[in-house]
Protein backbone atom coordinates (compact mmCIF):
# COMPACT_ATOMS: atom_id res chain seq x y z
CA UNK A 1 -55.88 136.47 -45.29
CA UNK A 2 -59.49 135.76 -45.40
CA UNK A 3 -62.48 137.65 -44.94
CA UNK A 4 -60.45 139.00 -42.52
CA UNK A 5 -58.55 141.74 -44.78
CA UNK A 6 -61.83 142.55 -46.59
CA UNK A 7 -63.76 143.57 -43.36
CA UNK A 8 -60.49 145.59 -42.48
CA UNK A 9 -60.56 147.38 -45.39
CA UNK A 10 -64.39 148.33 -45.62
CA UNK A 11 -63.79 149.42 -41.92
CA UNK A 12 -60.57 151.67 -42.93
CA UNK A 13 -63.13 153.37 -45.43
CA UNK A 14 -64.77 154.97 -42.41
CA UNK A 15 -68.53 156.35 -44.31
CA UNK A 16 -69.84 159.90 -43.37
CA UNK A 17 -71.46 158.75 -39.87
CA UNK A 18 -67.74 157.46 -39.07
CA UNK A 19 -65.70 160.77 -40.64
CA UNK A 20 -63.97 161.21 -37.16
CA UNK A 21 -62.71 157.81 -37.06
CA UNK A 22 -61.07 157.87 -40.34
CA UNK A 23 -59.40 161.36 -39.46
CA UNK A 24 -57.95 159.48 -36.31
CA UNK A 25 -56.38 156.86 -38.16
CA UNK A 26 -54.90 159.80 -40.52
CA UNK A 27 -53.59 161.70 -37.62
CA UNK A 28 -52.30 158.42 -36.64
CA UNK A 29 -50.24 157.96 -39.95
CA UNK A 30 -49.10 161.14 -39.74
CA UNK A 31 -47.56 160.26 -36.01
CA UNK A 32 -45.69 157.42 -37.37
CA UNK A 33 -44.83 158.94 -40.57
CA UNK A 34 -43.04 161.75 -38.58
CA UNK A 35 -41.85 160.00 -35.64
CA UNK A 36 -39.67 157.61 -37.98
CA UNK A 37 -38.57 160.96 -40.54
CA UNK A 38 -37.08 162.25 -37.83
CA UNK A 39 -35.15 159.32 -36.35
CA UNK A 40 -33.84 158.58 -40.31
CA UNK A 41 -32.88 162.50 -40.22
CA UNK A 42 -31.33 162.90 -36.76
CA UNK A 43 -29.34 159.74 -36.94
CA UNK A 44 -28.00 160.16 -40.30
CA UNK A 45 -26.78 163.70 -39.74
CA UNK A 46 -25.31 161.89 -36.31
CA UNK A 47 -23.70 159.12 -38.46
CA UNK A 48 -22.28 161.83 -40.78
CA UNK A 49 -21.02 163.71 -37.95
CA UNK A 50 -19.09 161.15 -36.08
CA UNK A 51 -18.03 159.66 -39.63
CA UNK A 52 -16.64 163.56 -40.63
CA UNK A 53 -15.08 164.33 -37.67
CA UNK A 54 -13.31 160.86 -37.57
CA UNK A 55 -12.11 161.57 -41.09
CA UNK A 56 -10.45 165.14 -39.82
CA UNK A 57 -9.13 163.77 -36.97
CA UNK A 58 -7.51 160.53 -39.36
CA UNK A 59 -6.48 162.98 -42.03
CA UNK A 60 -4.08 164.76 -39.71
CA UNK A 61 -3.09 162.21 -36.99
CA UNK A 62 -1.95 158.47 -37.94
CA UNK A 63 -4.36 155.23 -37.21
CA UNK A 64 -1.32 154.10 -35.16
CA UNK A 65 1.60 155.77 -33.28
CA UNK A 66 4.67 153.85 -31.74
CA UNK A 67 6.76 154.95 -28.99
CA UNK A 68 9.63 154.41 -26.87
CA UNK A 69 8.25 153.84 -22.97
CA UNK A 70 11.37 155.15 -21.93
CA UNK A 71 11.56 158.16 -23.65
CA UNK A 72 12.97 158.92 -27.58
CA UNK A 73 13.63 156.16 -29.99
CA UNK A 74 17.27 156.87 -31.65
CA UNK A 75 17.15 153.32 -33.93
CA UNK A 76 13.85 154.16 -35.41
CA UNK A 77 15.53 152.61 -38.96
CA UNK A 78 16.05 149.08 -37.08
CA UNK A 79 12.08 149.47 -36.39
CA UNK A 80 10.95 150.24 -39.71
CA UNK A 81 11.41 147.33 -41.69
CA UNK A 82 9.77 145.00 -38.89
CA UNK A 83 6.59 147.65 -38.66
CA UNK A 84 6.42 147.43 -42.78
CA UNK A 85 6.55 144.16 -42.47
CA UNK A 86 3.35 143.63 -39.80
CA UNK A 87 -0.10 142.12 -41.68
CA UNK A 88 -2.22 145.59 -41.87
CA UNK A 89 0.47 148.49 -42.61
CA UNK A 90 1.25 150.13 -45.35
CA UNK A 91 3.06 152.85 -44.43
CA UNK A 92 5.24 154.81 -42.31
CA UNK A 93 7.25 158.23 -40.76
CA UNK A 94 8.96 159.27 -38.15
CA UNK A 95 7.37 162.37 -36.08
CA UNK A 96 8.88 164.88 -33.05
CA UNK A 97 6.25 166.60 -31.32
CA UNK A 98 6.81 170.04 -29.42
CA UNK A 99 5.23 172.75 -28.07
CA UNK A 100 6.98 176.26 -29.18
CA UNK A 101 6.27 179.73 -29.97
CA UNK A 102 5.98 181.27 -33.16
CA UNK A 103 5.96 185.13 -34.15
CA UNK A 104 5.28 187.48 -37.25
CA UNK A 105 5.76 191.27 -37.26
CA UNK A 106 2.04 191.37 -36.50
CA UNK A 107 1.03 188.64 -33.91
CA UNK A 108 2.63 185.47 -32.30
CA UNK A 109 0.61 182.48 -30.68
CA UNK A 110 1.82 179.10 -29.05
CA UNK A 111 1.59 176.19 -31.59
CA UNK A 112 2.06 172.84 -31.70
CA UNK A 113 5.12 171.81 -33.79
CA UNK A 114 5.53 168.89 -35.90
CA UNK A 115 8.88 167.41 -37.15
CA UNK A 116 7.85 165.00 -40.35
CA UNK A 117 9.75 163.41 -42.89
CA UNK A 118 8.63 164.97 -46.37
CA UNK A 119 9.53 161.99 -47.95
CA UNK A 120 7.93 159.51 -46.25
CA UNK A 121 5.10 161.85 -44.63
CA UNK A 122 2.23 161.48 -47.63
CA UNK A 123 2.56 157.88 -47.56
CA UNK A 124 1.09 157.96 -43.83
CA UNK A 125 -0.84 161.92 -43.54
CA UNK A 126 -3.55 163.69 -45.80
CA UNK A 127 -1.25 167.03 -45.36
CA UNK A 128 -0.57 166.42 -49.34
CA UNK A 129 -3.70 166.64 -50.35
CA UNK A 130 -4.45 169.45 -48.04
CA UNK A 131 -2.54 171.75 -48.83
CA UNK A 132 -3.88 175.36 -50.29
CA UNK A 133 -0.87 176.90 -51.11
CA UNK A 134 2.71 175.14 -51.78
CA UNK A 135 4.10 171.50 -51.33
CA UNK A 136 4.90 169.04 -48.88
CA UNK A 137 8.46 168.45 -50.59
CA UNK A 138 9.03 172.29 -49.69
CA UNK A 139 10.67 171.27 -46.62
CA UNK A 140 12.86 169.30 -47.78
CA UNK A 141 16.24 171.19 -47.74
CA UNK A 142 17.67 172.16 -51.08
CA UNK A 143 21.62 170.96 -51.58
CA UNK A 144 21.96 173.52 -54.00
CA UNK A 145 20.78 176.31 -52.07
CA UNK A 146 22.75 175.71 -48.74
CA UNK A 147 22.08 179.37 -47.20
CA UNK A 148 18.20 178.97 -47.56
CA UNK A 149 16.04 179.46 -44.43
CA UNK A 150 14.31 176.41 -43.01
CA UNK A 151 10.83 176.33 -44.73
CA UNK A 152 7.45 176.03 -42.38
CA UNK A 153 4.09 174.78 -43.43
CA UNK A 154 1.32 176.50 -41.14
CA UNK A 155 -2.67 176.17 -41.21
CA UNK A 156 -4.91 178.54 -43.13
CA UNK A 157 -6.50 180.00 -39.15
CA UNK A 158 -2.77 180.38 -38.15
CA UNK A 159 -1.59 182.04 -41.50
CA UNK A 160 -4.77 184.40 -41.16
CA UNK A 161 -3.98 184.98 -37.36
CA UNK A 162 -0.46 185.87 -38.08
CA UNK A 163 -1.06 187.92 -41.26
CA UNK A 164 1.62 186.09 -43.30
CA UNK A 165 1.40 184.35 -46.83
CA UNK A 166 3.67 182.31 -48.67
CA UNK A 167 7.62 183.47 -48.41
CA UNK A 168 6.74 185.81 -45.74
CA UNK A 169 9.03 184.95 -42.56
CA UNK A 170 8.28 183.96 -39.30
CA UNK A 171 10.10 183.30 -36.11
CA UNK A 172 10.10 179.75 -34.02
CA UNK A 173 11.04 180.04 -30.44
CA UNK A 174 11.50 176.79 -27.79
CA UNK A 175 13.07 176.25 -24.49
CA UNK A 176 15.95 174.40 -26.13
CA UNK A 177 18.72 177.11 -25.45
CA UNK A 178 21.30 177.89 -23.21
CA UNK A 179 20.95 177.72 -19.25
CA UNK A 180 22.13 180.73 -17.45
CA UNK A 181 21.57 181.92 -13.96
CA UNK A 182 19.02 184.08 -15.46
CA UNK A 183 17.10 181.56 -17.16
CA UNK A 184 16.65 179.42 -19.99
CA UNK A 185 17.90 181.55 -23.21
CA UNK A 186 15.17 180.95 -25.77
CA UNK A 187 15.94 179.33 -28.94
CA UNK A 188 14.85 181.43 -31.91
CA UNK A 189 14.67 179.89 -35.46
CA UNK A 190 13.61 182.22 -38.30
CA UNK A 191 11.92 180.31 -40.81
CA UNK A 192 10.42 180.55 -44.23
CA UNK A 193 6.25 179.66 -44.70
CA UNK A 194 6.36 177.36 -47.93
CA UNK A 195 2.75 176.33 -47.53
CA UNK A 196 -0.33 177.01 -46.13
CA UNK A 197 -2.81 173.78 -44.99
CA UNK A 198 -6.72 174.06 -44.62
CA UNK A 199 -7.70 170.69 -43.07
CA UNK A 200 -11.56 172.26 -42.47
CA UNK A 201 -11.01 172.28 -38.83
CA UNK A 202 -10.44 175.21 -36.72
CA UNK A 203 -7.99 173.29 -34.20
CA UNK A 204 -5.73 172.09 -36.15
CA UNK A 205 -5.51 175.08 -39.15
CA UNK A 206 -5.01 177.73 -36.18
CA UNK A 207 -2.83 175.65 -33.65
CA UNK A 208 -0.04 173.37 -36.31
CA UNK A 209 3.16 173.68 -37.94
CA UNK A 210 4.82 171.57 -39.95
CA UNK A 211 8.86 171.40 -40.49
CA UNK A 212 11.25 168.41 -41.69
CA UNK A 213 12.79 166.36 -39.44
CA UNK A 214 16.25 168.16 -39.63
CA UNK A 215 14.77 171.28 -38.95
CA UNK A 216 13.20 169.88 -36.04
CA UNK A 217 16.19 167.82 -34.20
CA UNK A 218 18.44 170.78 -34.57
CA UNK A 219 16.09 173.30 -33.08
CA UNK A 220 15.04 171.43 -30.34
CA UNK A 221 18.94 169.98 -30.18
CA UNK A 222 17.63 165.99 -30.26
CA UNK A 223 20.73 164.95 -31.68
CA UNK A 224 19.56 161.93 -34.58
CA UNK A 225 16.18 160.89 -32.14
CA UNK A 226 12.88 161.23 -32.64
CA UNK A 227 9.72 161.13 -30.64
CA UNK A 228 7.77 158.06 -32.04
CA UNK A 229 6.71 156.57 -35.92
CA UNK A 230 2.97 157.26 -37.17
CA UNK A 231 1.37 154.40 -39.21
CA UNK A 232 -1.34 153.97 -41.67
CA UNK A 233 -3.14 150.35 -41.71
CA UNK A 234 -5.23 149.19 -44.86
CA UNK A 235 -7.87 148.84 -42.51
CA UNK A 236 -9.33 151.66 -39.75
CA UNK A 237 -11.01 148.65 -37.50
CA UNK A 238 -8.51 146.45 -37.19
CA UNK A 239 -5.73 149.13 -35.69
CA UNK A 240 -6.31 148.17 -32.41
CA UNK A 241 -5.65 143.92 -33.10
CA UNK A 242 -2.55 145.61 -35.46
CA UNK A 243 -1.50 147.33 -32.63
CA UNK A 244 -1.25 144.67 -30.03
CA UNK A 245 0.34 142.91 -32.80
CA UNK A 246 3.39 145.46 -33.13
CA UNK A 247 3.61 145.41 -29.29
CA UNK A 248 4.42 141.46 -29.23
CA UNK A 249 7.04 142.44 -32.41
CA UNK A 250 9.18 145.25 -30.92
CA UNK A 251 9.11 143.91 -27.47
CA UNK A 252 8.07 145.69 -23.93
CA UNK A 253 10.20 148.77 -24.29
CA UNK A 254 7.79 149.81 -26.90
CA UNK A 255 3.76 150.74 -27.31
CA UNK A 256 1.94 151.09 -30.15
CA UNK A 257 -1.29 153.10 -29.65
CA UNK A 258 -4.18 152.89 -32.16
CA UNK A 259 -6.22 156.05 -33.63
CA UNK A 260 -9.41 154.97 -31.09
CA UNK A 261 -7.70 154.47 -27.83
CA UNK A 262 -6.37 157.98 -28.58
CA UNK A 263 -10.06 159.46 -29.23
CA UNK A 264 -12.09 156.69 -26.98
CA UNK A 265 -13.87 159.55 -24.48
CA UNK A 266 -14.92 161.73 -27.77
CA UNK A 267 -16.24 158.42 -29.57
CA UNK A 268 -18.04 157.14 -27.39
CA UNK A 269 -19.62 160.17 -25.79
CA UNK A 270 -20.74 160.86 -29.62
CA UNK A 271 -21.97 157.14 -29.64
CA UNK A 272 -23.97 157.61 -26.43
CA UNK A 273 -25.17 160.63 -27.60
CA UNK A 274 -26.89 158.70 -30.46
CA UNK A 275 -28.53 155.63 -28.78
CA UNK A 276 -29.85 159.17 -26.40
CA UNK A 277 -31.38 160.53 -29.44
CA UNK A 278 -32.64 157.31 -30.29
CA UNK A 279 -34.61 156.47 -27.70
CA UNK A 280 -35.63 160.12 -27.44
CA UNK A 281 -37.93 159.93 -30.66
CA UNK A 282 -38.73 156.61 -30.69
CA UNK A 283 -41.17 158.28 -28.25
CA UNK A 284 -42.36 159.84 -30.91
CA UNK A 285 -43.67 156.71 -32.71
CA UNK A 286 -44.95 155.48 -29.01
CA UNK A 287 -47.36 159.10 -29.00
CA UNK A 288 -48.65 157.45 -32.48
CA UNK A 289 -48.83 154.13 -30.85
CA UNK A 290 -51.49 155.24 -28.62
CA UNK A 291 -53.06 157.60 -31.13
CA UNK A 292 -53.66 153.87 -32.97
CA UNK A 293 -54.93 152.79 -29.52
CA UNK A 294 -57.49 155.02 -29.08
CA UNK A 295 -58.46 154.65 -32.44
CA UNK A 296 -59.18 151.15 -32.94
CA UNK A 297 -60.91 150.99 -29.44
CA UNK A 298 -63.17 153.89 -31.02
CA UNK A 299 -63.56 151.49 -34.07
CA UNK A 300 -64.19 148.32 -31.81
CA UNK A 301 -66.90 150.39 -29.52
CA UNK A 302 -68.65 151.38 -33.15
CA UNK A 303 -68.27 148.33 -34.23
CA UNK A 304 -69.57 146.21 -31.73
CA UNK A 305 -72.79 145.15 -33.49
CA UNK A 306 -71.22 144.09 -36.52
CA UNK A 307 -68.97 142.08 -34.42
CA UNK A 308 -71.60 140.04 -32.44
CA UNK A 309 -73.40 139.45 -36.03
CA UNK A 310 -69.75 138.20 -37.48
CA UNK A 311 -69.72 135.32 -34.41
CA UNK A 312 -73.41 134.24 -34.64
CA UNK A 313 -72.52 133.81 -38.16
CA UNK A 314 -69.62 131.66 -37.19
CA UNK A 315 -66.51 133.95 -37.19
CA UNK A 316 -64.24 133.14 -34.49
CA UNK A 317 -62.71 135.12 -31.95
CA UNK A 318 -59.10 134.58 -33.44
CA UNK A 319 -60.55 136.01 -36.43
CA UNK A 320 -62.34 139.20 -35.04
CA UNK A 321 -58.57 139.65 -33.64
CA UNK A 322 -56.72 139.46 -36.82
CA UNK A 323 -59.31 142.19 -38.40
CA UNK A 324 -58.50 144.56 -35.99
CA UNK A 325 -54.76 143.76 -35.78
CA UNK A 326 -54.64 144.10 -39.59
CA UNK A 327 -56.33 147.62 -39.40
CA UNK A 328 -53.66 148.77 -36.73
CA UNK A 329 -50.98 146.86 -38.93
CA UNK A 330 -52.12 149.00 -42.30
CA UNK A 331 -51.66 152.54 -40.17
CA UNK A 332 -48.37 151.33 -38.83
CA UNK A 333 -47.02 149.87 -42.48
CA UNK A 334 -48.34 153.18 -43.94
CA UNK A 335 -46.80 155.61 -41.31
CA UNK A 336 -43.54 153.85 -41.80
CA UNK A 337 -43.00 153.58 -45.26
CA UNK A 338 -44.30 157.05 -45.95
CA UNK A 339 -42.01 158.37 -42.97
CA UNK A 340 -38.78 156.20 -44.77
CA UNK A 341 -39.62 158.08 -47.86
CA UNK A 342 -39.77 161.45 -46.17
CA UNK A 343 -36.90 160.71 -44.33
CA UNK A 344 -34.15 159.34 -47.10
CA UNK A 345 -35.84 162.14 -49.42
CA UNK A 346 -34.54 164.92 -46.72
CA UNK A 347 -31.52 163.24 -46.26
CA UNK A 348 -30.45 163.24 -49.91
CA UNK A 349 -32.26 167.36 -50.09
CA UNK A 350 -29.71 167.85 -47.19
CA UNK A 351 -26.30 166.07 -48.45
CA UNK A 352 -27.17 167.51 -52.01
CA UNK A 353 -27.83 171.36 -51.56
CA UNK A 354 -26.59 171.83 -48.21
CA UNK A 355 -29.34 174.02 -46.84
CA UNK A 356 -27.88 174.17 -43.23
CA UNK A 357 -23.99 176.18 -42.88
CA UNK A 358 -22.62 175.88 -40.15
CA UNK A 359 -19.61 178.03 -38.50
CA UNK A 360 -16.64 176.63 -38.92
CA UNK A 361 -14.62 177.69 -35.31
CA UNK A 362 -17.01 176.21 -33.75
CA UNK A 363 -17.90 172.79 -35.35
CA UNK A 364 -15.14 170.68 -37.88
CA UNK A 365 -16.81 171.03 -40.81
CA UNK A 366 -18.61 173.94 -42.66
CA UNK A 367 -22.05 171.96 -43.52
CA UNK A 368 -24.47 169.43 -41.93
CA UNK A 369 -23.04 165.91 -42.72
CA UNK A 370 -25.52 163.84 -43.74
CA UNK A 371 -24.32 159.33 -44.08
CA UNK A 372 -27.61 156.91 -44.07
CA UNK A 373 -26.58 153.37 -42.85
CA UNK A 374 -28.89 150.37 -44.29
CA UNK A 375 -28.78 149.00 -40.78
CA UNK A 376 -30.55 152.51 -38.87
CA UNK A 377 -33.29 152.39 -41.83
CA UNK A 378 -33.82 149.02 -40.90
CA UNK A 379 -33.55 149.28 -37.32
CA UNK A 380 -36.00 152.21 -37.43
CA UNK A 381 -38.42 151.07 -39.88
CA UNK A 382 -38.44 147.36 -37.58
CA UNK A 383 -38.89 149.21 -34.11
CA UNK A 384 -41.81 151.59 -35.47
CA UNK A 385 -43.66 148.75 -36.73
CA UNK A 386 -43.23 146.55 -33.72
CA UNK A 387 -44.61 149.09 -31.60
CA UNK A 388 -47.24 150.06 -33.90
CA UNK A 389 -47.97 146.12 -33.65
CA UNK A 390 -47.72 146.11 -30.16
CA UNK A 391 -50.35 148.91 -30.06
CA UNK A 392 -53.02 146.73 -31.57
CA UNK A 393 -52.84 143.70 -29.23
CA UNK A 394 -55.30 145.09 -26.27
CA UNK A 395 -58.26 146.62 -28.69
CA UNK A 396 -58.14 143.64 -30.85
CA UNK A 397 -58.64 141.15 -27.75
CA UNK A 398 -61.02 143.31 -26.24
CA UNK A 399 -62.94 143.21 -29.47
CA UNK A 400 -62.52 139.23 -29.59
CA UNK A 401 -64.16 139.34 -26.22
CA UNK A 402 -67.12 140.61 -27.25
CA UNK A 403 -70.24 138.70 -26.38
CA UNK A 404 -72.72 138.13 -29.54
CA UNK A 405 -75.81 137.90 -27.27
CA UNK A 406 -74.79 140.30 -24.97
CA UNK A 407 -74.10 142.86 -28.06
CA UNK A 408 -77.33 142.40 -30.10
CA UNK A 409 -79.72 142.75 -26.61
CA UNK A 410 -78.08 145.56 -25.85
């Protein structure tokens, strides 16, 4: 760089006469430093948020459901083999879905009931590995024990809600009974809790139940049908292509939905919610911006002597504006790469000792998620040093423009 990068330096080195400069262009570090701590922060605990929450919602619900347009599918075994055999999948189970009531001596609350094939279930659902108490194969009827009570696997909210535990009994009641002229005769099912699932959010753990598939068709009388199959693809990103894929396979009467058409409003109101935040404190890094402004034009009005000696001695004005764009340049590189180590450093603080609890009815998990992507370090550290360049343009052509004669008369 020249001459050029020593004159910036010696002018960075502010002397005792020029103390208040030099505390400027530390205030103006300091600006950038935690303008671009905070975006690293903010959008990695976003990042870990959205990435959390999609994990939940995955671990519970299938990447890709398929249903009948007309109603219940009763030849789901015809289907499976040509779903297996679709580019993506690798696995999956046949589901009913209803709405019922269930009851304990203590309590009772609506829930959401799920029919699922024990067998096939882990190969498509995290319930497995979810599970606090007992075993998905629980609900698989027992040949040898032909008088046993359906079993029932409820969340760890819903357990708590109904004061039950493992083998305790509880009572399932739907709309699937006799009509009379008084009514609808509600079916009642007593059934036997043979596990208890905590899936870390309070939706699901206080609003699910889980029985087998028998259980299911014979208490809401559906005969051999069931509502739909739930698949799992090798790859999250490509369920929607997979999807569009099945629909071509099984023909018109059937859709195939993927995991983010079913969740598009929440993703994408959490996605807008992040470029919001981005932009947000990015005008943090613009406040520093014009902290280096005013700097540098204090530096170019003190300087202006020096300056007008530099050109009679030949410097030319391309080179009075690199010196000056090099000084803003050295706040800006310093501001950023001490604000990218603050920032990764309180990341890894936060995702190691999990400072920040938070309550678990109200948000899906119980501590501040914390995921750095490469690409929002890089995208941060890039836009705070483009402004902070940016900043420097107008003070270094102003001190370009300076005439020599003009400077040393006056």
């Amino acid at each position: 760089m020249g001459f050029e990068s020593f004159i910036c330096r010696r002018y960075l080195k502010a002397g005792r006469r020029q103390g208040f400069i030099s505390l400027i262009s530390l205030i103006s570090i300091s600006g950038v430093a935690l303008g671009v701590t905070a975006l690293i922060v903010v959008l990695a605990v976003m990042t870990g948020f959205t990435q959390e929450l999609r994990n939940k919602i995955l671990g519970v619900n299938s990447h890709i459901i398929v249903q009948r347009l007309t109603g219940s599918i009763s030849d789901y075994q015809r289907l499976l083999p040509i779903i297996l055999n679709q580019k993506g999948v690798i696995g999956a189970t046949p589901y009913i879905y209803a709405q019922t009531m269930i009851s304990s001596g203590a309590s009772n609350t609506g829930v959401v009931l799920r029919g699922i094939d024990p067998t096939t279930a882990s190969s498509v659902l995290s319930l497995a590995g979810q599970m606090q108490s007992g075993n998905l194969m629980d609900l698989k009827p027992d040949p040898d024990r032909p008088h046993q009570r359906p079993g029932v696997i409820i969340g760890k909210q819903l357990a708590r809600k109904l004061r039950v535990v493992r083998h305790d009994k509880i009572r399932l009641l739907a709309s699937s009974g006799p009509l009379t002229p008084m009514g609808i005769i509600p079916k009642i099912l007593t059934c036997e809790v043979v596990g208890i699932f905590d899936t870390g959010m309070y939706e699901y753990d206080s609003s699910l139940a889980y029985v087998s598939l028998v259980t299911a068709r014979s208490f809401l009388n559906m005969g051999n049908e069931v509502h739909g199959l739930e698949l799992k693809v090798a790859d999250i990103y490509q369920a929607g292509t997979i999807a569009a894929a099945l629909m071509d396979a099984l023909g018109p009467s059937y859709v195939a939905k993927d995991w983010m058409m079913m969740n598009k409003n929440l993703f994408s109101a959490l996605k807008l919610e992040k470029t919001g935040m981005f932009i947000a404190l990015v005008l943090i890094v613009l406040v520093a911006a014009f902290n280096i402004i005013s700097t540098l034009i204090m530096v170019v009005m003190e300087k202006t002597k020096d300056i007008a000696i530099l050109k009679s001695m030949g410097a030319t004005s391309k080179s009075i504006m690199r010196i000056f764009i090099y000084e803003g340049l050295i706040i800006g590189l310093s501001g950023t790469l001490i604000g990218v180590a603050g920032g990764l450093g309180i990341c890894k603080l936060l995702s190691r000792y999990h400072f920040i609890k938070l309550p678990s009815d109200v948000y899906p998990m119980t501590t501040l998620p914390v995921k750095i992507l490469p690409l929002d370090v890089t995208l941060i550290a890039v836009s705070a040093v483009l402004i902070t360049f940016l900043a420097t343009l107008y003070p270094s052509w102003q001190a370009a423009r300076v005439n020599p004669a003009e400077a040393l008369r006056y």
